[in-house]
N, C-alpha and C. Protein backbone atom coordinates (compact mmCIF):
# COMPACT_ATOMS: atom_id res chain seq x y z
N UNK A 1 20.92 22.82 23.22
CA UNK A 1 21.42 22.14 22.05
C UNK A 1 22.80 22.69 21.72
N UNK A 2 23.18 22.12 21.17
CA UNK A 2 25.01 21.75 21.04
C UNK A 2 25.13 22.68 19.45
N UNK A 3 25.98 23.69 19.15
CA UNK A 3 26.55 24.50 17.93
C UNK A 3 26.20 23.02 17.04
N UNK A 4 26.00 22.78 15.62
CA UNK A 4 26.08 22.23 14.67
C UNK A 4 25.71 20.99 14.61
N UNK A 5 24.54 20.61 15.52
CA UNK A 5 23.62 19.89 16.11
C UNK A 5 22.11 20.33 15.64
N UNK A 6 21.84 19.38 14.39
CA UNK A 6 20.08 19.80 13.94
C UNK A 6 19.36 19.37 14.91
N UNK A 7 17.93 19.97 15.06
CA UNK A 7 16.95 19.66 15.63
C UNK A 7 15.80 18.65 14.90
N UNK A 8 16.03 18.56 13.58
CA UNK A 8 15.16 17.92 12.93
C UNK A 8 15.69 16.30 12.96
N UNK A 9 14.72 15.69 12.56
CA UNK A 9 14.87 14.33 12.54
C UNK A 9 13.87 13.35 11.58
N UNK A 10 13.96 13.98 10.18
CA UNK A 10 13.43 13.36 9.27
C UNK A 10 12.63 11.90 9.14
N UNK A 11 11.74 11.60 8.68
CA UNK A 11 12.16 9.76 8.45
C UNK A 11 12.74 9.71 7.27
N UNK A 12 13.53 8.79 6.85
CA UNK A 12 14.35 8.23 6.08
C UNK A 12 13.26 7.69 4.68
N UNK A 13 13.75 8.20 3.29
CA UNK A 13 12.91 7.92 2.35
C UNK A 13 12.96 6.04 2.28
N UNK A 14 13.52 5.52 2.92
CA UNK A 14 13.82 4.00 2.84
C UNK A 14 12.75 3.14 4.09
N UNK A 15 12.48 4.09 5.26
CA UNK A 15 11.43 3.65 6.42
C UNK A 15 10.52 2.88 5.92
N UNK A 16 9.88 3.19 4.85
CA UNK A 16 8.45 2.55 4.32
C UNK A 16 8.87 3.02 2.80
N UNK A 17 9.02 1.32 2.41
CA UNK A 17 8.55 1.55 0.95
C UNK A 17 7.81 0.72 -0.13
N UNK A 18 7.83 1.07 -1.36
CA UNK A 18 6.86 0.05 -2.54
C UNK A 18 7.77 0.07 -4.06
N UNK A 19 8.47 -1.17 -3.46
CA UNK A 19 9.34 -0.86 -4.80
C UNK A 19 8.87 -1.93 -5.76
N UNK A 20 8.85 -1.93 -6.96
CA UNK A 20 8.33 -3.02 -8.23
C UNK A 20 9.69 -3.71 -8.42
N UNK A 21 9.60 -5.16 -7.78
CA UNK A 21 10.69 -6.04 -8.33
C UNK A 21 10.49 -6.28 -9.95
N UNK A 22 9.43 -6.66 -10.27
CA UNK A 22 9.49 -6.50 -11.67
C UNK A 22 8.17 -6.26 -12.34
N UNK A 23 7.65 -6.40 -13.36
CA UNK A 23 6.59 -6.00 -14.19
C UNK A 23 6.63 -4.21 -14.62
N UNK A 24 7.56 -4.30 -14.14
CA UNK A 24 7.99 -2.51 -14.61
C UNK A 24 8.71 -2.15 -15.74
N UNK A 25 8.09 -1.02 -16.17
CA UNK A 25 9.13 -0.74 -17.62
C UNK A 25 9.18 0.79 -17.65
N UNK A 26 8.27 1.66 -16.46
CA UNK A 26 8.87 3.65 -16.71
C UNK A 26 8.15 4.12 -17.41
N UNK A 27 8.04 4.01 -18.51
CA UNK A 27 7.29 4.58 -19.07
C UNK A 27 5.59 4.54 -19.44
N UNK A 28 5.57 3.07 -19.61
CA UNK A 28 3.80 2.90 -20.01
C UNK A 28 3.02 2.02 -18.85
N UNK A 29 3.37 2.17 -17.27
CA UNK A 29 3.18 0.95 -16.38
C UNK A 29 1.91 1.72 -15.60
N UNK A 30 0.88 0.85 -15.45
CA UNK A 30 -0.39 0.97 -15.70
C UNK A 30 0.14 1.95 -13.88
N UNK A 31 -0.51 3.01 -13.83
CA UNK A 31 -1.03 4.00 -12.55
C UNK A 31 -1.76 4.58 -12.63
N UNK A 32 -2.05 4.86 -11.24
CA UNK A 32 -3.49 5.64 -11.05
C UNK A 32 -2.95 7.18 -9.80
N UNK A 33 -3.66 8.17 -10.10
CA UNK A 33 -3.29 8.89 -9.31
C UNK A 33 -4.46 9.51 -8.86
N UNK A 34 -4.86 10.14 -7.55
CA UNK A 34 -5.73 10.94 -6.76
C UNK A 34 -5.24 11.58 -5.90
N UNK A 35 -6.38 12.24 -5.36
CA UNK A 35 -6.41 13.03 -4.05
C UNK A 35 -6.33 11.98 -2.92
N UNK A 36 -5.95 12.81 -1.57
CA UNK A 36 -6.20 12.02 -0.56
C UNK A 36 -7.76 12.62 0.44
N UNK A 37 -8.68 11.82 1.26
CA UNK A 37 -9.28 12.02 1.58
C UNK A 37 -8.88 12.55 2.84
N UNK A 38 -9.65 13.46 3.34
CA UNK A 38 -9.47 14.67 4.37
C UNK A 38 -9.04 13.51 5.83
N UNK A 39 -7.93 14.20 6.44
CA UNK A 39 -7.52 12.99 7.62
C UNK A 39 -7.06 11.31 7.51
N UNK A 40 -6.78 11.28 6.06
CA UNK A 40 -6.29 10.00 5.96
C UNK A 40 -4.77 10.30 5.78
N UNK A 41 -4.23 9.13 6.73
CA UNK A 41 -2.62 9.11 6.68
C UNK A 41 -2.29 7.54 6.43
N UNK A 42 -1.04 7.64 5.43
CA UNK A 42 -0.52 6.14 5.48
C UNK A 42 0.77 6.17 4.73
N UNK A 43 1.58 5.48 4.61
CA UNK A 43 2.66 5.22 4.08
C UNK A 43 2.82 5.08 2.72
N UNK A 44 3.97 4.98 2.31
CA UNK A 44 4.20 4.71 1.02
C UNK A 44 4.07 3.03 1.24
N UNK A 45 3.84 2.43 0.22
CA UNK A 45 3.85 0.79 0.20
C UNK A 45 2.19 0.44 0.70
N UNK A 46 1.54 1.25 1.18
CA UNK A 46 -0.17 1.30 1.86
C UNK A 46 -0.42 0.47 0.68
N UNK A 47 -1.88 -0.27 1.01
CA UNK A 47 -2.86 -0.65 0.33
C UNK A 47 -3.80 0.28 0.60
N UNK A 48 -4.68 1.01 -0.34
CA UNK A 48 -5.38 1.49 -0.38
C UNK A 48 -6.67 1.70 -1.39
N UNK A 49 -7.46 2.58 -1.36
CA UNK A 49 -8.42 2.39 -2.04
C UNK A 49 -9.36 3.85 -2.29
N UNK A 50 -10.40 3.68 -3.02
CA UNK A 50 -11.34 4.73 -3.66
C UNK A 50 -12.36 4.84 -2.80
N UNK A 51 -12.32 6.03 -2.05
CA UNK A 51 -13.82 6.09 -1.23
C UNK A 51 -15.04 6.59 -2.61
N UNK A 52 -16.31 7.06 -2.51
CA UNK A 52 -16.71 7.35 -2.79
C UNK A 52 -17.28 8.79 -3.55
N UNK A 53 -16.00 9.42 -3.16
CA UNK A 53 -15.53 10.34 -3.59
C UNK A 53 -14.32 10.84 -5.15
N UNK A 54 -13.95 9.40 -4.62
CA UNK A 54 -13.04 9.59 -5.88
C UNK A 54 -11.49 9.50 -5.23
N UNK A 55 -11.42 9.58 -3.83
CA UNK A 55 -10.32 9.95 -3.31
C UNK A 55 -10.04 8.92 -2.53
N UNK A 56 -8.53 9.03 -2.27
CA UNK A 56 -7.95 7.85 -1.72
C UNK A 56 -7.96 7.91 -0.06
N UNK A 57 -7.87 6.54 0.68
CA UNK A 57 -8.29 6.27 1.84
C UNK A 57 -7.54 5.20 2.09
N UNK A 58 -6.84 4.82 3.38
CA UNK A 58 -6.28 3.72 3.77
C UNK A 58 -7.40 2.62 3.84
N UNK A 59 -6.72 1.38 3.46
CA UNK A 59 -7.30 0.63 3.42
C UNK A 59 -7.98 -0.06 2.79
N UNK A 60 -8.54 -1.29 2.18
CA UNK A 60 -9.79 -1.28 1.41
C UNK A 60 -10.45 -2.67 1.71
N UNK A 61 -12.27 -2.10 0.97
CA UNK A 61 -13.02 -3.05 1.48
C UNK A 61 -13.18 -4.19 0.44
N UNK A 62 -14.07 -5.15 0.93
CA UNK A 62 -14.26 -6.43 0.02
C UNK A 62 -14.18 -5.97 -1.60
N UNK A 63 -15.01 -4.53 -1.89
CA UNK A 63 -15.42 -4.90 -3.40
C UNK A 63 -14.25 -3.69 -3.89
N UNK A 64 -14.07 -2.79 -3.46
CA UNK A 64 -12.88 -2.48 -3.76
C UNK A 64 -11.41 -2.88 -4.13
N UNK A 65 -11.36 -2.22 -5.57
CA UNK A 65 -10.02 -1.96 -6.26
C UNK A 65 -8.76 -1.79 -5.32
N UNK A 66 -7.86 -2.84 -4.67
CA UNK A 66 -6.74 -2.38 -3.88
C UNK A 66 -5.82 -1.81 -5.08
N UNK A 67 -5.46 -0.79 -4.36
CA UNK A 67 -4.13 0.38 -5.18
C UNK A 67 -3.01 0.38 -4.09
N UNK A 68 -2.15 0.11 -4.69
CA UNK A 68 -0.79 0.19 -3.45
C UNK A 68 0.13 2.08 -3.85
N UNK A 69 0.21 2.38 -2.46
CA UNK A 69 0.37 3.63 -2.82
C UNK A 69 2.33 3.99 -3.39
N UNK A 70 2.26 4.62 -4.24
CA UNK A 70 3.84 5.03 -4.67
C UNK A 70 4.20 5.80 -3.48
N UNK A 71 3.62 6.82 -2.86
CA UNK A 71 3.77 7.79 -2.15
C UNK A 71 3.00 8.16 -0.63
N UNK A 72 3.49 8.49 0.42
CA UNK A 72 3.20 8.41 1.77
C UNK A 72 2.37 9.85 1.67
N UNK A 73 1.07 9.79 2.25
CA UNK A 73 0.57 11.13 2.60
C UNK A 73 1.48 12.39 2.89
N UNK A 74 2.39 12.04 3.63
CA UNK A 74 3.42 13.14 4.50
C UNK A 74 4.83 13.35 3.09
N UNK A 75 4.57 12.51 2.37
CA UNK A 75 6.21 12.83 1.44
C UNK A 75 5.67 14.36 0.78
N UNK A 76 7.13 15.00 0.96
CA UNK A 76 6.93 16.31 0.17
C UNK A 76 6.75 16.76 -1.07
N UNK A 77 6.37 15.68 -2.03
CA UNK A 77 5.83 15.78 -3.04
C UNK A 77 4.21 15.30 -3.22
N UNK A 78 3.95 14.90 -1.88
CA UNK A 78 2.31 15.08 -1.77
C UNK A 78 1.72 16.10 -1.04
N UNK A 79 2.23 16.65 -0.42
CA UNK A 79 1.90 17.63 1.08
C UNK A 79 2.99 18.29 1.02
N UNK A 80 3.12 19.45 0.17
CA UNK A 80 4.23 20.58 0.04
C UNK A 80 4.04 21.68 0.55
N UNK A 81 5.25 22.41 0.84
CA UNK A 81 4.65 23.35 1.54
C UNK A 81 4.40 24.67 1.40
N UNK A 82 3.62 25.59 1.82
CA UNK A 82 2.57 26.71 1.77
C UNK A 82 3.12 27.53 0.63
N UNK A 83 2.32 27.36 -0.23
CA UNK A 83 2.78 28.51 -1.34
C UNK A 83 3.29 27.77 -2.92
N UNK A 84 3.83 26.06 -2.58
CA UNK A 84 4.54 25.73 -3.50
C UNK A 84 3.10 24.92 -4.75
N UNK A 85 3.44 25.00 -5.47
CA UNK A 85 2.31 23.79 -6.40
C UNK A 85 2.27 23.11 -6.72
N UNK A 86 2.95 22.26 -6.08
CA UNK A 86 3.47 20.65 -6.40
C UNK A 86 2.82 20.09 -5.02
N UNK A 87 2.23 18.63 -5.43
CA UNK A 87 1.61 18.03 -4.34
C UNK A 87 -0.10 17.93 -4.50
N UNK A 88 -0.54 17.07 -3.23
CA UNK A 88 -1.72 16.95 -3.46
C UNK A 88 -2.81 15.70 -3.86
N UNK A 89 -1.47 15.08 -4.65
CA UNK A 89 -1.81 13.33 -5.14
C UNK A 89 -1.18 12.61 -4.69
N UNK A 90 -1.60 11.36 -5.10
CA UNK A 90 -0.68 10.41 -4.57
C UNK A 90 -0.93 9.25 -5.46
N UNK A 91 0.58 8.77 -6.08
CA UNK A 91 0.37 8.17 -6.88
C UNK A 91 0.02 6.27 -6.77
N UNK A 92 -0.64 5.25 -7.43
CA UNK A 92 -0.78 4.13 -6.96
C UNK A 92 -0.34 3.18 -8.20
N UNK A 93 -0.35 1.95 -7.69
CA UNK A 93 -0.19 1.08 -8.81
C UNK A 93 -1.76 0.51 -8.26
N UNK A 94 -2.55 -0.19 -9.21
CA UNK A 94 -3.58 -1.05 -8.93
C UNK A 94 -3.10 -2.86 -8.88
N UNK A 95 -3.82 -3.44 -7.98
CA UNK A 95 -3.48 -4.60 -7.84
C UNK A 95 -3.38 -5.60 -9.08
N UNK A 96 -4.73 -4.97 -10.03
CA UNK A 96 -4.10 -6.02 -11.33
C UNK A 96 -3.31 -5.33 -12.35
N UNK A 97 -2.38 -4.86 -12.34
CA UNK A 97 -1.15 -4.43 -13.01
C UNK A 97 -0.07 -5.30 -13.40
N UNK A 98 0.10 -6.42 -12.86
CA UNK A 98 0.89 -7.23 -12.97
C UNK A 98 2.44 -6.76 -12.67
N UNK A 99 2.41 -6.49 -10.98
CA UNK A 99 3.58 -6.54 -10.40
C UNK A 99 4.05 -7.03 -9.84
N UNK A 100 5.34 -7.87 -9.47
CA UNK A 100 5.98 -8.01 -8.10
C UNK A 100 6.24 -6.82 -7.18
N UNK A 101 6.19 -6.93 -5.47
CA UNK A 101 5.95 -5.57 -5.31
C UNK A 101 6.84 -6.33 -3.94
N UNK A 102 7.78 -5.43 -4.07
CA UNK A 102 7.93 -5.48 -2.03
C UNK A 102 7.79 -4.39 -0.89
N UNK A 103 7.47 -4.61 -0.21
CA UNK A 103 6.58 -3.18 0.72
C UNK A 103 7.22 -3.43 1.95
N UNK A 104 7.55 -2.43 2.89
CA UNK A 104 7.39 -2.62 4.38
C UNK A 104 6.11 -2.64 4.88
N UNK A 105 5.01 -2.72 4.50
CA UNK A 105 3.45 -2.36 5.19
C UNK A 105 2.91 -3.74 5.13
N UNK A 106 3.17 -4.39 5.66
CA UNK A 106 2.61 -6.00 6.23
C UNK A 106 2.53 -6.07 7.49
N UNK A 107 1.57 -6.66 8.07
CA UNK A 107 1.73 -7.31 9.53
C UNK A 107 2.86 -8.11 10.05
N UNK A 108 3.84 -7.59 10.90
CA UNK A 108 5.04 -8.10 10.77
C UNK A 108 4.96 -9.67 11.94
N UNK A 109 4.24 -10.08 12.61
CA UNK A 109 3.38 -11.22 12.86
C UNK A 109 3.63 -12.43 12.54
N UNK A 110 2.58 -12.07 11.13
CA UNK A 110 2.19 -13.29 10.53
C UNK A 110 4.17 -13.64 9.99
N UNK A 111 3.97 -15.25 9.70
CA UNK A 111 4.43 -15.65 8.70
C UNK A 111 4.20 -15.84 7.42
N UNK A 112 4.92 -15.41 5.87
CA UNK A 112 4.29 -15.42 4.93
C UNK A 112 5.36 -16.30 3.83
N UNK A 113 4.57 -17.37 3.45
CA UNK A 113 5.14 -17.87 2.45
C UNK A 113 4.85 -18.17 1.04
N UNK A 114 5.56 -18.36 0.19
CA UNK A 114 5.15 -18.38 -1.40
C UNK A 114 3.76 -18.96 -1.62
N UNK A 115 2.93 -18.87 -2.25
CA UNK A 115 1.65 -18.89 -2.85
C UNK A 115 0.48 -18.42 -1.51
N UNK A 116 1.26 -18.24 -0.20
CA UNK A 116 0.09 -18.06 0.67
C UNK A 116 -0.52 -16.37 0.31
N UNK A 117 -2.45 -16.25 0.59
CA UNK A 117 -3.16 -15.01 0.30
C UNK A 117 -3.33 -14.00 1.10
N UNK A 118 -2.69 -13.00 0.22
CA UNK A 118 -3.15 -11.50 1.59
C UNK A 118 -4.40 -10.95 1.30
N UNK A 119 -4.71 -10.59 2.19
CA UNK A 119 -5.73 -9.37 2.60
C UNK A 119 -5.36 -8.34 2.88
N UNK A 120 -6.06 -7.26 3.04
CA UNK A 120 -5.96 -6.22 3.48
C UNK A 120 -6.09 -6.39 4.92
N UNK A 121 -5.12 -5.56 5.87
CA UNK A 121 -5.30 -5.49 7.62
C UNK A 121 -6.15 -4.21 7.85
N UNK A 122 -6.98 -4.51 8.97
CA UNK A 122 -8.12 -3.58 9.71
C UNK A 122 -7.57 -3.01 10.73
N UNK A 123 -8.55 -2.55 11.47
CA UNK A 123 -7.44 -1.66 12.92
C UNK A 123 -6.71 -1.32 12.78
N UNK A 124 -5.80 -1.59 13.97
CA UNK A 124 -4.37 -0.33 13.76
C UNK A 124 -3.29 -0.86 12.74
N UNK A 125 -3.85 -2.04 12.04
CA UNK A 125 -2.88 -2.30 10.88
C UNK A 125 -3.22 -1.67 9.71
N UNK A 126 -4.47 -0.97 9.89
CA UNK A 126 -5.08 -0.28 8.38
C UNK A 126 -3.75 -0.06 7.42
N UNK A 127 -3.86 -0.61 6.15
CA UNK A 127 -3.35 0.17 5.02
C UNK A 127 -2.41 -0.70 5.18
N UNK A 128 -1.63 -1.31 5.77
CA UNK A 128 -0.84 -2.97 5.47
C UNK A 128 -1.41 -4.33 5.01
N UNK A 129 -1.30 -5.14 4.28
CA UNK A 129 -1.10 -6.05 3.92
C UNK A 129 -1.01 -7.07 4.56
N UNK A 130 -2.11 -8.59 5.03
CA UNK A 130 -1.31 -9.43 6.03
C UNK A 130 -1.68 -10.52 5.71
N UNK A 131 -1.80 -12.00 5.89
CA UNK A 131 -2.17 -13.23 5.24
C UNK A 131 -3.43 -13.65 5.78
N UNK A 132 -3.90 -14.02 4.40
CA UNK A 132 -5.97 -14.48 4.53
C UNK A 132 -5.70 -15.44 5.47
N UNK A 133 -7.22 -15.03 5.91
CA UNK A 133 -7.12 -16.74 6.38
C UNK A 133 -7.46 -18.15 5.71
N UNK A 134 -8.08 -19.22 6.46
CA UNK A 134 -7.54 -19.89 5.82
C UNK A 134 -9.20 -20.32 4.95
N UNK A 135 -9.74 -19.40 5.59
CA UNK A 135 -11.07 -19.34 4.86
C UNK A 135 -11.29 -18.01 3.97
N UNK A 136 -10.13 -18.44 3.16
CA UNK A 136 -9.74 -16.77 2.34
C UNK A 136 -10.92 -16.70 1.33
N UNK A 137 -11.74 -17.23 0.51
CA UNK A 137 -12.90 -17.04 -0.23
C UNK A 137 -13.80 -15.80 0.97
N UNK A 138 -13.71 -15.97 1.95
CA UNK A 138 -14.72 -14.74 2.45
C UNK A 138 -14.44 -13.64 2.85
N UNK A 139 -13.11 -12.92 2.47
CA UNK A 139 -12.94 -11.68 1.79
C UNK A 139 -12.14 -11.68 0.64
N UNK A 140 -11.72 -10.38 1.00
CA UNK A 140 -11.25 -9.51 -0.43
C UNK A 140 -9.43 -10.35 -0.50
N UNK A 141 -9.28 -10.67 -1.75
CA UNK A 141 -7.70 -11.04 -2.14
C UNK A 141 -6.85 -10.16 -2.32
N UNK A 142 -5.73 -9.57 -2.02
CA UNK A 142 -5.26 -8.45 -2.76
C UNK A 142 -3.92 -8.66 -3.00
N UNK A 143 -3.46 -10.08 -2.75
CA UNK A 143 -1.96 -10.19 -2.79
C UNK A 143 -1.74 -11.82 -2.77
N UNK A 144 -0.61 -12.25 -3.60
CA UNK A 144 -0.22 -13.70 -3.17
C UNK A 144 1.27 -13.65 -3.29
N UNK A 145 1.58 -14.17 -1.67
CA UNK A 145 3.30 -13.90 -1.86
C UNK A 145 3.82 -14.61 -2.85
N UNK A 146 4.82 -14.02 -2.96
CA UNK A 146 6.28 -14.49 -4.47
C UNK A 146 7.19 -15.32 -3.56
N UNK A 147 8.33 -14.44 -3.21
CA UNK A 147 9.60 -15.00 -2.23
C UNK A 147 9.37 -15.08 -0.83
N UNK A 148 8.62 -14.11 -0.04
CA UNK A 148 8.52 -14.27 1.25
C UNK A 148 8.74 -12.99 1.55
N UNK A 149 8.75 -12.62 2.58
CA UNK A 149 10.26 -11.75 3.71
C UNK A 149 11.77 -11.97 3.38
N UNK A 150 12.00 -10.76 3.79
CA UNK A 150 13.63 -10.53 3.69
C UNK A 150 14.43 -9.68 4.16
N UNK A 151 15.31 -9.26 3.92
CA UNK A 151 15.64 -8.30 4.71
C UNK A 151 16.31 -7.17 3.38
N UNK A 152 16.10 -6.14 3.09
CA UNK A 152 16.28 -5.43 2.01
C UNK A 152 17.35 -4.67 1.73
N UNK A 153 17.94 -3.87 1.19
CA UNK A 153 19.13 -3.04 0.93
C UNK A 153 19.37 -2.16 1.96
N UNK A 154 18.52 -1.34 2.93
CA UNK A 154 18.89 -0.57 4.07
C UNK A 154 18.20 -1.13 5.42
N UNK A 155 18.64 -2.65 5.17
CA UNK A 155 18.01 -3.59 6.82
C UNK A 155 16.90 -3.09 6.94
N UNK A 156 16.03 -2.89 6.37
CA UNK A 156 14.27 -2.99 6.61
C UNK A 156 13.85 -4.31 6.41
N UNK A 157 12.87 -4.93 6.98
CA UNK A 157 12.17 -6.06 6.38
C UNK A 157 11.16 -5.97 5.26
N UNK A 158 11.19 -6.59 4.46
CA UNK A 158 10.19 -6.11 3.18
C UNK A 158 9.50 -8.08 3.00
N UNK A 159 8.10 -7.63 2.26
CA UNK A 159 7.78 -8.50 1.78
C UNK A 159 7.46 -8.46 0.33
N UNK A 160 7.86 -9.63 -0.73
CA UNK A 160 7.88 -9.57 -2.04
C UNK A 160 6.09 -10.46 -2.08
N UNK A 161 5.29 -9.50 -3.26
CA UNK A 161 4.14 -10.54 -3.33
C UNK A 161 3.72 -9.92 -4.41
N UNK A 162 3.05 -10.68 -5.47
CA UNK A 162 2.01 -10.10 -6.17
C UNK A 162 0.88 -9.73 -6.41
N UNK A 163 0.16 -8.45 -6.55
CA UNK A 163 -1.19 -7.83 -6.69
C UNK A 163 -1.63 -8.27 -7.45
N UNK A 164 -3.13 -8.67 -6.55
CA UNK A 164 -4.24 -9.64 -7.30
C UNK A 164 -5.49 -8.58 -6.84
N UNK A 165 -6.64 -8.79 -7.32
CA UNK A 165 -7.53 -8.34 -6.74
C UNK A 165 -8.98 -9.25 -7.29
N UNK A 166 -9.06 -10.14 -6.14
CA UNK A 166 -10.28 -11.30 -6.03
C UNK A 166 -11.28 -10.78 -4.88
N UNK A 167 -12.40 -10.47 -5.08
CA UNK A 167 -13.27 -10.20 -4.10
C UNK A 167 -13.77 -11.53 -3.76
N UNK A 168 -14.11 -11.38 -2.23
CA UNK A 168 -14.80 -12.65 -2.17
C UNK A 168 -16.22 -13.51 -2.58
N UNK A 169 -15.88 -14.50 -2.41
CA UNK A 169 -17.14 -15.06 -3.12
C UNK A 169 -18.35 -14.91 -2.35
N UNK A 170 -19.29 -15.10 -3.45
CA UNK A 170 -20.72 -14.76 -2.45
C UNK A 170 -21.27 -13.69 -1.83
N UNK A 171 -20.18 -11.89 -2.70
CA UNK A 171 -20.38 -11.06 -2.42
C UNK A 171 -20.70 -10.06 -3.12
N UNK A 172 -22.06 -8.95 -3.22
CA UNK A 172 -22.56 -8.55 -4.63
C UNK A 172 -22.29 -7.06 -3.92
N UNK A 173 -22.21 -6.69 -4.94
CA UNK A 173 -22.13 -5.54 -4.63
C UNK A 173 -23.36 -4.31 -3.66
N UNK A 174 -24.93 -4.88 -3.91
CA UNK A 174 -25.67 -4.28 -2.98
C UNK A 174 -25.62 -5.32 -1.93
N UNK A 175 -25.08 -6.65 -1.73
CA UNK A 175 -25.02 -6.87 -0.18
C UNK A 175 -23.88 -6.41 0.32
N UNK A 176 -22.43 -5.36 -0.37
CA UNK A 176 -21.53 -5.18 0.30
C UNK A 176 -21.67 -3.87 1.44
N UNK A 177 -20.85 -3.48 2.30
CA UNK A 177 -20.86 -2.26 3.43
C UNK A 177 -19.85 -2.09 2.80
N UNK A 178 -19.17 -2.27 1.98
CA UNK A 178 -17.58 -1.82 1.67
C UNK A 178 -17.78 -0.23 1.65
């Protein structure tokens, strides 16, 4: 390595984010904050949710509360380091808060347009956001786009949508696996 040449290579606080286009006001805007559950990783902008514990987990199921996360497992104000006392939570907005929200954590895939419904993505999309299908009553709702896609202030693609949270129909809570 080259004199005055770092070795580190950060990600960029702009890589993944969850910013509130509007329904925000700073001071009294409805959040939720927890722990994270042991081995869960996800981004800032994640959909996520309450295991049974109390603690947060990528992803969420039919009867579950989607929470979109303020903060990425790995940001240094959740996961600080050895010795410091800051960290540990991670903060969320809940889906019925009444936000516009734009995120990088969507299935970048799909096409998404104004009034069409997200879901939550499974597999290796856990903890993104992607569009119901078209038999969206048989899961969980957690989003209906606003503007679409775009391309955002530091060339990321973001999607603008608002948090809803509709479980699907025909689903009780002792027939759920959620």
């Amino acid at each position: 390595m080259s004199q005055g040449q770092g070795a580190l290579n950060p990600a960029q606080n702009y890589d993944h984010l969850l910013d509130v286009v509007s329904g925000y006001t700073g001071m009294h805007d409805l959040q939720y904050k927890a722990e994270i559950e042991t081995d869960q990783v996800f981004q800032r902008g994640a959909v996520t949710s309450l295991n049974a514990n109390g603690n947060l987990k990528a992803g969420c199921g039919d009867l579950e509360m989607p929470l979109f996360a303020m903060n990425a497992t790995g940001d240094f104000d959740v996961s600080s380091d050895v010795g410091n006392i800051a960290g540990g939570v991670v903060g969320t907005y809940p889906a019925i808060g009444g936000y516009e929200f734009k995120t990088t954590e969507y299935v970048l895939t799909e096409s998404y347009f104004p009034n069409d419904f997200l879901t939550p993505a499974t597999g290796d999309d856990i903890g993104k956001v992607t569009k119901s299908p078209a038999d969206w009553a048989s899961q969980l709702v957690c989003g209906v786009v606003s503007a679409g896609t775009e391309e955002s202030l530091y060339g990321q693609d973001v999607l603008r949508f608002w948090g809803v949270f509709l479980p699907p129909a025909g689903v009780s809570a002792s027939s759920s696996s959620a």
